[in-house]
PDB file of N, CA and C in Angstrom:
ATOM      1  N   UNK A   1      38.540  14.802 169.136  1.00  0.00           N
ATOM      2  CA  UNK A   1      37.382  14.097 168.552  1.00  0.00           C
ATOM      3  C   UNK A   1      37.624  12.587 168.586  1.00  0.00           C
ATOM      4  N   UNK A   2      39.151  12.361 168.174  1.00  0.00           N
ATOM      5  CA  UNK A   2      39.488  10.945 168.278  1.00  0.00           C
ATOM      6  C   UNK A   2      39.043  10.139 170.049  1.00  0.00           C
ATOM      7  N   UNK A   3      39.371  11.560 170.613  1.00  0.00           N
ATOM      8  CA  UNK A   3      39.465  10.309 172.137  1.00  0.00           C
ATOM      9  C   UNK A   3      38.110  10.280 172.482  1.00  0.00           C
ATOM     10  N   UNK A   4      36.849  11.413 171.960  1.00  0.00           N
ATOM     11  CA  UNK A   4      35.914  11.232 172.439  1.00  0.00           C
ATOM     12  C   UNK A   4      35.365   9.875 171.745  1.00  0.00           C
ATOM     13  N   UNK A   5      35.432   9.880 170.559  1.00  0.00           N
ATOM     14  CA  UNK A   5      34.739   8.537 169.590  1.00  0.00           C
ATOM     15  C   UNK A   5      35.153   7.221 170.357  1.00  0.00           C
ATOM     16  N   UNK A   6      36.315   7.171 170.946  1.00  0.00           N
ATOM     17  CA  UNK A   6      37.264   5.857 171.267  1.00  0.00           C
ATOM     18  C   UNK A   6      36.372   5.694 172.934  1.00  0.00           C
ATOM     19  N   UNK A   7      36.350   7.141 173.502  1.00  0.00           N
ATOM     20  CA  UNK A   7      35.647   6.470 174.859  1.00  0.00           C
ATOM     21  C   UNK A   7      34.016   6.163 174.488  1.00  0.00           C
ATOM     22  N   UNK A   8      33.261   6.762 173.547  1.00  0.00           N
ATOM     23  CA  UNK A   8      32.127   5.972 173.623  1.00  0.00           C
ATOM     24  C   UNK A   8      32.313   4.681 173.302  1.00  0.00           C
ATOM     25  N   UNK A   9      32.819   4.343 172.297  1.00  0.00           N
ATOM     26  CA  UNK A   9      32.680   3.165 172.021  1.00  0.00           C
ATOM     27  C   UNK A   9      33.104   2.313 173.143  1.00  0.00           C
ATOM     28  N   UNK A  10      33.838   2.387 174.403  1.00  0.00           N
ATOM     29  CA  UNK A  10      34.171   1.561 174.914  1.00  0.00           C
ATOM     30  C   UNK A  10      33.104   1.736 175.551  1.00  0.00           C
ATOM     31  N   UNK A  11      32.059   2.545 176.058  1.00  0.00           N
ATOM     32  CA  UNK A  11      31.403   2.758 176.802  1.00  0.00           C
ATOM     33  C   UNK A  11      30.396   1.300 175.982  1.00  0.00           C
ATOM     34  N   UNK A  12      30.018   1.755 174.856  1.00  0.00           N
ATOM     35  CA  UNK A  12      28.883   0.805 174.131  1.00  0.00           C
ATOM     36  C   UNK A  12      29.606  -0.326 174.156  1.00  0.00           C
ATOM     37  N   UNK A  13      30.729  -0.803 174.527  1.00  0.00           N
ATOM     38  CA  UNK A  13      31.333  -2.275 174.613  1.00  0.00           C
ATOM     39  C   UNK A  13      31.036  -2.793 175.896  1.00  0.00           C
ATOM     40  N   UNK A  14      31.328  -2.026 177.074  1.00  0.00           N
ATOM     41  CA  UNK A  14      30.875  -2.479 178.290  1.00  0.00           C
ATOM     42  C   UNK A  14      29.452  -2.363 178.332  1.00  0.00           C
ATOM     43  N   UNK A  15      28.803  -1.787 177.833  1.00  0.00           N
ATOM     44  CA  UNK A  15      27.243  -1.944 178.072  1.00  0.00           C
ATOM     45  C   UNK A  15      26.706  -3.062 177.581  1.00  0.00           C
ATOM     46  N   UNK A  16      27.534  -3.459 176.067  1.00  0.00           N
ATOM     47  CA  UNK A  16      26.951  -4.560 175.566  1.00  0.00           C
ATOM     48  C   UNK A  16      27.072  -5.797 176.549  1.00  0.00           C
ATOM     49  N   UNK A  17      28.032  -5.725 177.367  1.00  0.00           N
ATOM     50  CA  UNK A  17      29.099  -7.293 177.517  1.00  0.00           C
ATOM     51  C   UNK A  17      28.270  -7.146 179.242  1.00  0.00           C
ATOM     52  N   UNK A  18      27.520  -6.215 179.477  1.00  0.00           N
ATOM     53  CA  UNK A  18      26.725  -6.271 180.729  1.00  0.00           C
ATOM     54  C   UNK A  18      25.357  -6.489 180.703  1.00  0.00           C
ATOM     55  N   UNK A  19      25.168  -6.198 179.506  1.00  0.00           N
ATOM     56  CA  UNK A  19      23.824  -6.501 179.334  1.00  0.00           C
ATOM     57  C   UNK A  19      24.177  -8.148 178.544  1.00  0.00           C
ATOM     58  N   UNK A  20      25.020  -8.623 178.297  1.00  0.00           N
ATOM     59  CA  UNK A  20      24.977  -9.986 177.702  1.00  0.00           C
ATOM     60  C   UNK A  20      25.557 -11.185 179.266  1.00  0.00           C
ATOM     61  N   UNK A  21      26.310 -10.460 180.415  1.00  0.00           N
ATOM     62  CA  UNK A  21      26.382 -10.963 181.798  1.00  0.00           C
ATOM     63  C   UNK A  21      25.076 -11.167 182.155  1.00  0.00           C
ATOM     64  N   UNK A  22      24.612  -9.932 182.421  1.00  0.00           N
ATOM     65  CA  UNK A  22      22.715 -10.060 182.985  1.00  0.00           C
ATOM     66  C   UNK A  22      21.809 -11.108 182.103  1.00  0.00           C
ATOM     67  N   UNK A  23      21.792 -11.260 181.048  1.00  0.00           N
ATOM     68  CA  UNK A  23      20.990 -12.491 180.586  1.00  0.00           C
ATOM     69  C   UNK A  23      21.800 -13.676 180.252  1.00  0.00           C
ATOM     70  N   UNK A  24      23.020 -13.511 180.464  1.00  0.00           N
ATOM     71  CA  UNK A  24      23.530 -15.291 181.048  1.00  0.00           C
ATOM     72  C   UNK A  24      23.203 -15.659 182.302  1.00  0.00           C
ATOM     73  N   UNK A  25      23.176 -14.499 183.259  1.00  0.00           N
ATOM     74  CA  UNK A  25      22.634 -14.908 184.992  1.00  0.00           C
ATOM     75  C   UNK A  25      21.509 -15.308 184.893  1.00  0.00           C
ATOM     76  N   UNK A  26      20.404 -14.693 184.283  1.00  0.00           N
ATOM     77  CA  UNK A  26      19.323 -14.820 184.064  1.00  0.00           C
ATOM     78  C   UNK A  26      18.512 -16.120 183.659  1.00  0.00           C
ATOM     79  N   UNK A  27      19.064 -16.508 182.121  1.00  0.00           N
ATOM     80  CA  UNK A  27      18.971 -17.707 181.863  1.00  0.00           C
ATOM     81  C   UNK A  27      19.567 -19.237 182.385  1.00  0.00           C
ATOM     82  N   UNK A  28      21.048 -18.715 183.347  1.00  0.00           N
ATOM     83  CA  UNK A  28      21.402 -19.502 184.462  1.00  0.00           C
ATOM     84  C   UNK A  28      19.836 -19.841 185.506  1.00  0.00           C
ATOM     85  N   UNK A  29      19.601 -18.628 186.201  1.00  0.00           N
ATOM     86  CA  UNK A  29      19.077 -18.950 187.365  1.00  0.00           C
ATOM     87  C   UNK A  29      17.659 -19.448 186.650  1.00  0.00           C
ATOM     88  N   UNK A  30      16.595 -19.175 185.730  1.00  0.00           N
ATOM     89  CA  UNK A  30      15.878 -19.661 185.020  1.00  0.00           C
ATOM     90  C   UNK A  30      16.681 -21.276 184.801  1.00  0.00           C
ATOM     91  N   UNK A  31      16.879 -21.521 183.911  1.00  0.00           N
ATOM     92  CA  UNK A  31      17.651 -23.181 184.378  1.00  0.00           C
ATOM     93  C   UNK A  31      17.606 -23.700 185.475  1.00  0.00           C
ATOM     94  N   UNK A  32      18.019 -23.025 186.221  1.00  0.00           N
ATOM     95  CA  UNK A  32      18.415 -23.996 187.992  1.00  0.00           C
ATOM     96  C   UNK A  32      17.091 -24.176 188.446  1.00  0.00           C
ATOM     97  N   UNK A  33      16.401 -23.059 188.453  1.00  0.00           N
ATOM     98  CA  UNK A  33      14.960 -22.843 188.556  1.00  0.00           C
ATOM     99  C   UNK A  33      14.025 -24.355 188.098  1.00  0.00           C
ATOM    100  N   UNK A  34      14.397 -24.530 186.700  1.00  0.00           N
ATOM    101  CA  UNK A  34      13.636 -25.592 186.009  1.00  0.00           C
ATOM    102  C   UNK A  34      14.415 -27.190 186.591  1.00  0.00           C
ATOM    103  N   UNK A  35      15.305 -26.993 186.816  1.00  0.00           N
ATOM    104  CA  UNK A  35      16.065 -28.149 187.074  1.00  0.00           C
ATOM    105  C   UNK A  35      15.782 -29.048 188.499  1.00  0.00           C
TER     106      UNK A  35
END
């Protein structure tokens, strides 16, 4: 039970930290865009 709890959560850590990559690119290329 322990290892299953430990791999979601890493799962919901990389999802977060990819979905927070995708809207730094985002708001990058939006910027360059305006610039």
């Amino acid at each position: 039970v322990v290892a299953q709890a430990s791999a979601a959560a890493t799962v919901e850590v990389t999802r977060s930290i990819r979905c927070r990559n995708s809207e730094m690119m985002m708001m990058e290329s939006l910027t360059l865009r305006f610039l």
